[in-house]
Protein backbone atom coordinates (compact mmCIF):
# COMPACT_ATOMS: atom_id res chain seq x y z
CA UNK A 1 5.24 19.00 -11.84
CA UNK A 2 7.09 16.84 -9.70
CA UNK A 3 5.95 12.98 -9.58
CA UNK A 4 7.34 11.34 -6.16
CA UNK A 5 7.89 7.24 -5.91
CA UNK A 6 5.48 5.55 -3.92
CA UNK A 7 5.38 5.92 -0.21
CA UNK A 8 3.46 4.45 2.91
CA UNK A 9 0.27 6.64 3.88
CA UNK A 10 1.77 7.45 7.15
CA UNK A 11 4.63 9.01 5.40
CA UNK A 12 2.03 11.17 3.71
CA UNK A 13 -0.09 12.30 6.21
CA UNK A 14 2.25 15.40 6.92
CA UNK A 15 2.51 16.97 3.25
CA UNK A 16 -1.40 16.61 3.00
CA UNK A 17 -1.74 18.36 6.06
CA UNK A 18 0.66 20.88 4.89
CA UNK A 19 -0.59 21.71 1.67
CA UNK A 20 -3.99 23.67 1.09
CA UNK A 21 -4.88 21.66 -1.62
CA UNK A 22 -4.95 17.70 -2.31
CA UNK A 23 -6.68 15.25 -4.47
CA UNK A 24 -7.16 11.64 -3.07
CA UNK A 25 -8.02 9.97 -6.49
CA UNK A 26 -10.49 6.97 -5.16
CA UNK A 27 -13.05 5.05 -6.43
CA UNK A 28 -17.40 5.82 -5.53
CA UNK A 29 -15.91 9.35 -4.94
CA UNK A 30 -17.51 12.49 -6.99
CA UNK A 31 -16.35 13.30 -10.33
CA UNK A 32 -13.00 15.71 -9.99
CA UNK A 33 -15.05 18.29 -12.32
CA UNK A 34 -17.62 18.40 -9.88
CA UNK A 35 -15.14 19.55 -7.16
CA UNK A 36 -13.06 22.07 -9.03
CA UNK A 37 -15.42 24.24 -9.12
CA UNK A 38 -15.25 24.59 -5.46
CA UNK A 39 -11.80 24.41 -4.41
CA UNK A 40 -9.58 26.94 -4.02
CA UNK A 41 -7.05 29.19 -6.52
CA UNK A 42 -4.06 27.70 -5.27
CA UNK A 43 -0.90 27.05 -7.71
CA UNK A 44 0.38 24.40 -6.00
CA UNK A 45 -0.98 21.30 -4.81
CA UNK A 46 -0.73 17.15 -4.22
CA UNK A 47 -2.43 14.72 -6.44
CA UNK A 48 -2.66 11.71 -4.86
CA UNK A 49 -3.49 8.02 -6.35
CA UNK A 50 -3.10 4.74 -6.07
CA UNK A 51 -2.17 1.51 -5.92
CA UNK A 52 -4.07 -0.99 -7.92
CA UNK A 53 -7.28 -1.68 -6.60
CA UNK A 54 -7.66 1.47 -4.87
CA UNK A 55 -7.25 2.62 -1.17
CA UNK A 56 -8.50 0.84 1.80
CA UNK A 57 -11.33 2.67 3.44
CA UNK A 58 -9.11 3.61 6.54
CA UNK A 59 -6.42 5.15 4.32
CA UNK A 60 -9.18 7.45 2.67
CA UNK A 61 -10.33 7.94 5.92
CA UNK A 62 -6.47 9.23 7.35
CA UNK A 63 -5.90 11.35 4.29
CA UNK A 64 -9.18 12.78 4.36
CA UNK A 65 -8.40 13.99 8.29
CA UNK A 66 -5.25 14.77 7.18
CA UNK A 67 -7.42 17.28 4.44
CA UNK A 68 -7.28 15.38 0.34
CA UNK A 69 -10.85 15.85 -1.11
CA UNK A 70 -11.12 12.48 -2.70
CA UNK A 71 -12.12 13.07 -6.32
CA UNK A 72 -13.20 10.27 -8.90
CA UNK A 73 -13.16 9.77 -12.38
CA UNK A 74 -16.73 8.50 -12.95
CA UNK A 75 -18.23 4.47 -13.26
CA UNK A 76 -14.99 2.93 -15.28
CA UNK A 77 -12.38 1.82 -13.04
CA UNK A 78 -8.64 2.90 -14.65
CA UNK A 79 -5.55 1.55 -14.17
CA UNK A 80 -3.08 3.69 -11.97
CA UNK A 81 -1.09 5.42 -14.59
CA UNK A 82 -4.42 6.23 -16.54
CA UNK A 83 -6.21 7.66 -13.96
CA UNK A 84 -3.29 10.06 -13.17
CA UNK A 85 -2.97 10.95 -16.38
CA UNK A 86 -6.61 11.38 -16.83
CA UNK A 87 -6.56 13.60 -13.87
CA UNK A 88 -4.01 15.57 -14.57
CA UNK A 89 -5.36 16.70 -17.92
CA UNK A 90 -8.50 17.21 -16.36
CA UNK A 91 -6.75 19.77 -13.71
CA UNK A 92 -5.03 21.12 -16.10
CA UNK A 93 -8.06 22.15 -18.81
CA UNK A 94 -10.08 22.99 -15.93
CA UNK A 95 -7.16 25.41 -14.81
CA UNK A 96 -6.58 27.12 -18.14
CA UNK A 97 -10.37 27.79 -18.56
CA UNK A 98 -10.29 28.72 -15.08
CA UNK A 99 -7.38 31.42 -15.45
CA UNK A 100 -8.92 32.78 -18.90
CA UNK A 101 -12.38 33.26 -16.90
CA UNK A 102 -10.32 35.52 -13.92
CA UNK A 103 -8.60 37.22 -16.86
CA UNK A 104 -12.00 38.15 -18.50
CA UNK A 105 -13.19 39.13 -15.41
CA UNK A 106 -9.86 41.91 -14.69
């Protein structure tokens, strides 16, 4: 896992359209569990979130073009270092469980 400093959105834009999968924590979106189940089996992807108080609705918008599924972490509103820590260990069950269902299936 590699955690990058913040940067603009602009700056941004390119690695989300680069990479086949990316996360766009923001508030009012669906729950992250509810997407998983439909994204792809990639190893690698971008998690993005933040700042305090949550995205603007044209910065969704650009990293949305760009491709991030915004995700959410339900009706309580979390500070920036909770929610990513909340969704990483959310991505990270839901992976395991994930890998031990393919390996059932082999």
């Amino acid at each position: 896992m590699l955690l990058n400093p913040p940067i603009q959105i602009t700056d941004l834009q390119p690695a989300v359209s680069q990479s086949k999968l990316a996360f766009l924590a923001s508030a009012e979106s669906p729950p992250v569990l509810s997407i998983l189940p439909k994204s792809c089996n990639e190893e690698r992807g971008l998690l993005i979130v933040g700042p305090e108080g949550d995205f603007t609705e044209k910065e969704v918008n650009v990293l949305k073009s760009a491709g991030a599924v915004p995700v959410g972490l339900g009706p309580c509103r979390l500070r920036v270092e909770t929610a990513t820590v909340a969704l990483l260990s959310a991505l990270m069950l839901w992976s395991d469980a994930h890998r031990q269902e393919i390996l059932k299936c082999s």
